[in-house]
Protein backbone atom coordinates (compact mmCIF):
# COMPACT_ATOMS: atom_id res chain seq x y z
CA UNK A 1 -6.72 -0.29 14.32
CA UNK A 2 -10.53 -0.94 13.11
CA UNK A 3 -9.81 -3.56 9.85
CA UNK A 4 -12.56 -2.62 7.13
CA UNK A 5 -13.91 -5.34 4.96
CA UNK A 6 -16.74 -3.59 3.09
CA UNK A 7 -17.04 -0.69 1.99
CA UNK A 8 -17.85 1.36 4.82
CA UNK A 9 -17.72 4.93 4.27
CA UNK A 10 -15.77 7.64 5.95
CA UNK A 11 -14.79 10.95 6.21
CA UNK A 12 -11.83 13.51 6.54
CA UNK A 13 -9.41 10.67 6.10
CA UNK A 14 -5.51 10.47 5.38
CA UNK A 15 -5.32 7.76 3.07
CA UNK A 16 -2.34 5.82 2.14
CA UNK A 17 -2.90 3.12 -1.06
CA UNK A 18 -0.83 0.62 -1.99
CA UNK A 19 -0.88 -3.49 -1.28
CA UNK A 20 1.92 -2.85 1.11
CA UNK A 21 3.69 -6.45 0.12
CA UNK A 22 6.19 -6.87 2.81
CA UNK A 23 6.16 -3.07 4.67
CA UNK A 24 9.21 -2.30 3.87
CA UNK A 25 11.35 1.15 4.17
CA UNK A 26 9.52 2.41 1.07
CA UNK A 27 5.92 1.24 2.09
CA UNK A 28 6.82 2.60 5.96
CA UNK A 29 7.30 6.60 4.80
CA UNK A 30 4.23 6.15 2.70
CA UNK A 31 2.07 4.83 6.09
CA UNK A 32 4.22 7.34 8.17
CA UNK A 33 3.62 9.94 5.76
CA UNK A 34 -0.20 9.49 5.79
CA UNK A 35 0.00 8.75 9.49
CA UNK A 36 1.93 11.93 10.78
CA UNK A 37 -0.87 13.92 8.07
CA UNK A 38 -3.42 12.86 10.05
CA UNK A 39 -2.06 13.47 13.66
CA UNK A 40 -1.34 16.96 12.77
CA UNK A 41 -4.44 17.34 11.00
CA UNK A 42 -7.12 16.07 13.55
CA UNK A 43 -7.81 13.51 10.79
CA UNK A 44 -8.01 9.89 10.90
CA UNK A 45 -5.17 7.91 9.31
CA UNK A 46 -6.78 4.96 6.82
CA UNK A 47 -4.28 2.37 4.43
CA UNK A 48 -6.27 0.99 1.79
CA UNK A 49 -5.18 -2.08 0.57
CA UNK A 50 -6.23 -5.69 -0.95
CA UNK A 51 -6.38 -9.24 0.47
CA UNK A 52 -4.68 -10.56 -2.32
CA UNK A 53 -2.27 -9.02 -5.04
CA UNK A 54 -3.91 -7.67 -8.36
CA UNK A 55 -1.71 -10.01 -10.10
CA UNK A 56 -3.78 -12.72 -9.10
CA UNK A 57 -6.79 -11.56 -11.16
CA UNK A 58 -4.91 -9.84 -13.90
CA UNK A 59 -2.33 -12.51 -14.46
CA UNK A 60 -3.76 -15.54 -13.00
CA UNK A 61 -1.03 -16.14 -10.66
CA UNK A 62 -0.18 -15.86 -6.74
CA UNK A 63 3.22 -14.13 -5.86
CA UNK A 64 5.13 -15.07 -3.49
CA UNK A 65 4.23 -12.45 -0.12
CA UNK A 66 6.76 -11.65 1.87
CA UNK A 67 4.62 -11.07 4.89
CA UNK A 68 1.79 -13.01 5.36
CA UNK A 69 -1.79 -10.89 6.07
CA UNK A 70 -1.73 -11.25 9.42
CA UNK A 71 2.20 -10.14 9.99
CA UNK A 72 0.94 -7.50 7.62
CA UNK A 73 -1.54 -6.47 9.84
CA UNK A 74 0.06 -6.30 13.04
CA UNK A 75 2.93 -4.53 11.43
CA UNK A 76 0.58 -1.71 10.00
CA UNK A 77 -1.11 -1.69 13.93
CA UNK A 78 2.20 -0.88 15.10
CA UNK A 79 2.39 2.28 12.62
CA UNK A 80 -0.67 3.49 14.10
CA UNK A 81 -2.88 3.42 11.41
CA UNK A 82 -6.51 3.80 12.62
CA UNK A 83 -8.52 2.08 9.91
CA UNK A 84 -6.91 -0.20 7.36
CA UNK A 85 -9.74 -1.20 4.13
CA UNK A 86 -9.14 -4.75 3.23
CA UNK A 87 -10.29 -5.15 -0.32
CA UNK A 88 -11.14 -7.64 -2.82
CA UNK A 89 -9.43 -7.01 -5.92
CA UNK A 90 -11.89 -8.36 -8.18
CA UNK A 91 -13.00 -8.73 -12.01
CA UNK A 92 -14.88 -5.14 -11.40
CA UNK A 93 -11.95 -3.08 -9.94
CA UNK A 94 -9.60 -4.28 -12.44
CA UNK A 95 -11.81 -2.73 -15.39
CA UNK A 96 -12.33 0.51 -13.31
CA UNK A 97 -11.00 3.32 -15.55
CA UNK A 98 -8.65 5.73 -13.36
CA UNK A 99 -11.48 8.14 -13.30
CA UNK A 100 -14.05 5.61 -11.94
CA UNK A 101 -11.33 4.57 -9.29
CA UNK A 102 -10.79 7.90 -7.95
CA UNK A 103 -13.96 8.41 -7.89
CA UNK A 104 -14.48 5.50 -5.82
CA UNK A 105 -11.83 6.97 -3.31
CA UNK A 106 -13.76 9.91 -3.30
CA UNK A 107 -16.46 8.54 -2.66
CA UNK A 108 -15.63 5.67 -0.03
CA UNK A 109 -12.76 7.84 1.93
CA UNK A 110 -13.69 11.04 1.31
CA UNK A 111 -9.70 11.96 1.73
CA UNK A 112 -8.33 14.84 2.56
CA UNK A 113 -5.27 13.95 2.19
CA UNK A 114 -4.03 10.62 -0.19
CA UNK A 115 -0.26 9.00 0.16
CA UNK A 116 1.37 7.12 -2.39
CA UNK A 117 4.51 5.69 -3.54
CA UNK A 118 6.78 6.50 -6.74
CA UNK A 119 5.73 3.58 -8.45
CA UNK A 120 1.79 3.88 -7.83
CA UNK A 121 -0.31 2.58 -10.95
CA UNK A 122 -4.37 1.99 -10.64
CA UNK A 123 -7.37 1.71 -13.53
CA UNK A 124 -7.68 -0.54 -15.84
CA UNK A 125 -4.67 -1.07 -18.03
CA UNK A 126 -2.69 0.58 -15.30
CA UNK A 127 -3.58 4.05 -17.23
CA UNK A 128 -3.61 5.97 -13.49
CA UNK A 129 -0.72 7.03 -11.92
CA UNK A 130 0.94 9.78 -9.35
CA UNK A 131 0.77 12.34 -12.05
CA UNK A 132 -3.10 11.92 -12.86
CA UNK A 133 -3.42 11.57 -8.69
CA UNK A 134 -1.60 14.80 -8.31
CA UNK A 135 -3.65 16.31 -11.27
CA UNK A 136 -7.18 15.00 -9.81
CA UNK A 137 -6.40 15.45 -6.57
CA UNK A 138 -5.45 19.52 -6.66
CA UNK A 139 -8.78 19.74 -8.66
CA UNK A 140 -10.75 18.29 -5.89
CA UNK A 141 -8.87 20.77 -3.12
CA UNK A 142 -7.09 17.21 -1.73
CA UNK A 143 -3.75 17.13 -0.44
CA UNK A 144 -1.88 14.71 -1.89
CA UNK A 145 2.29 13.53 -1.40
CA UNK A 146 4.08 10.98 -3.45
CA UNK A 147 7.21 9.34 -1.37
CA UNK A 148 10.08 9.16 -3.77
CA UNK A 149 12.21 6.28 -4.43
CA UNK A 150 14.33 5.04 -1.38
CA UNK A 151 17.70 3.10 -2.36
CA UNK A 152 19.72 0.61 -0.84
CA UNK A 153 22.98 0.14 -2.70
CA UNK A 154 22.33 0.85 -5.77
CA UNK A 155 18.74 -1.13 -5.21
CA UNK A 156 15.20 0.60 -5.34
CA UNK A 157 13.53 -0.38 -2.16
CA UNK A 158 10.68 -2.19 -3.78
CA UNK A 159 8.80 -5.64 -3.05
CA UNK A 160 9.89 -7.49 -6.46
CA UNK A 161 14.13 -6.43 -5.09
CA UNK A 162 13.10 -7.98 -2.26
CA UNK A 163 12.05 -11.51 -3.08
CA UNK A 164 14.83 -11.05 -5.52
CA UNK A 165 17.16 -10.81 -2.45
CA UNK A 166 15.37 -13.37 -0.46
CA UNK A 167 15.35 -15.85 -3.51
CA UNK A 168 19.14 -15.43 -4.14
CA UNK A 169 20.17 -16.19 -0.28
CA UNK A 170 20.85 -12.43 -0.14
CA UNK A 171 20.01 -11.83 3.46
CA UNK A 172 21.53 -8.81 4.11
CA UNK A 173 20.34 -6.88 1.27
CA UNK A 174 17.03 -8.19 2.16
CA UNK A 175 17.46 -6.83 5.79
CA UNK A 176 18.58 -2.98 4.45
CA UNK A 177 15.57 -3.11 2.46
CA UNK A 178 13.12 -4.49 4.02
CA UNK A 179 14.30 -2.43 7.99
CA UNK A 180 13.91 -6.00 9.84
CA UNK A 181 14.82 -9.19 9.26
CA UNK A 182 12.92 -11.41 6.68
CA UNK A 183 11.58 -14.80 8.89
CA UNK A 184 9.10 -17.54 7.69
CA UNK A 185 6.79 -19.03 10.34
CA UNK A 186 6.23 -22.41 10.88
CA UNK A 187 5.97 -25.93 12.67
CA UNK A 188 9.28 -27.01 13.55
CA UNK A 189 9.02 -30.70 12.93
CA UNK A 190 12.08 -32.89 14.68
C-alpha cells in the first residue's frame, strides 16, 4: 500500500472516505466494499482519510483513537488497499462547501467509484452527506455505494459505541463491534 501525503493526483480510482477511527465491522465493508470495486473493475482501490480527527480543528479537542495511525495503517494494508491519502484536516477543508469538496475528490481521485458509510457528513457545517454524494455522484456518471448501518445488540457499530464500550469496561461488546480485540500498546514497566 503506497501512503499519500500530498495531494498527488490519480486516476480511475475506487475511493473509500471516512477517518476510519478504529476499523471496525462498519469501517471494514466500507474498505471491502471499495476494495472488491476495484478488483473487479481493473481499478485501483484508494481510502482517503486524515491524520487527525476533524474534531480537532472544529472543536478544539483530541478524541480519544482507538487505533493508533500506525495500527491503522497496517490494518488498512491488510485489506489490500493500494493507496491510502493521509490528509491534513485543516482551517481550509473545514470551510470547503460540499460542492468545493467534491470537487476536490473529483479533482484529486478522479473516482470512478466512491464508498461511504451511513453516517458520512463533509463541507463546511457538515451540509454534505450520502444523499448529496449519491445526487452528485450519478450526475458525474460515478458509481457510488453507501454501507448501511451494521448492529451489534441493539448497538450501531460506530467509533463513539465503541469508546463507549471500552470506557465502561465493556470488553465484549467492544470485541463484537470492533471484529478483534481492543489492546493498548506499551512499555511494561516492573
Amino acid at each position: 500500500m503506497e501512503i499519500i501525503n500530498t495531494l498527488q493526483k490519480n486516476e480511475n480510482l475506487s475511493l473509500a472516505l471516512g477517518f476510519f477511527d478504529g476499523i471496525h465491522k462498519g469501517h471494514k465493508k466500507v474498505i471491502e466494499t471499495a476494495v472488491e470495486y476495484a478488483k473487479d473493475n481493473n481499478l485501483k482501490s484508494a481510502v482517503m482519510s486524515f491524520r487527525e480527527h476533524p474534531t480537532c480543528i472544529l472543536r478544539k479537542r483530541t478524541p480519544e483513537y482507538i487505533l493508533s495511525m500506525e495500527d491503522k495503517i497496517k490494518k488498512l494494508e491488510a485489506l489490500g488497499v493500494d493507496y491510502l491519502y493521509l490528509l491534513n484536516f485543516d482551517e481550509k477543508m473545514s470551510n470547503m462547501t460540499k460542492e468545493d469538496y467534491f470537487e476536490f475528490l473529483k479533482d484529486i481521485a478522479k473516482p470512478k467509484a466512491i464508498v461511504t458509510g451511513f453516517n458520512h457528513y463533509f463541507g463546511k457545517n457538515r451540509e454534505g452527506n450520502t444523499e448529496f454524494l449519491a445526487e452528485e455522484c450519478k450526475k458525474n456518471h460515478i458509481r457510488y455505494e453507501k454501507i448501511e448501518a451494521i448492529k451489534v445488540k441493539n448497538n450501531i457499530v460506530s467509533s463513539s459505541n465503541i469508546r463507549d464500550a471500552i470506557n465502561c469496561a465493556n470488553p465484549e461488546l467492544a470485541y463484537k463491534m470492533l471484529g478483534y480485540h481492543f489492546f493498548i500498546k506499551g512499555e511494561v514497566i516492573k
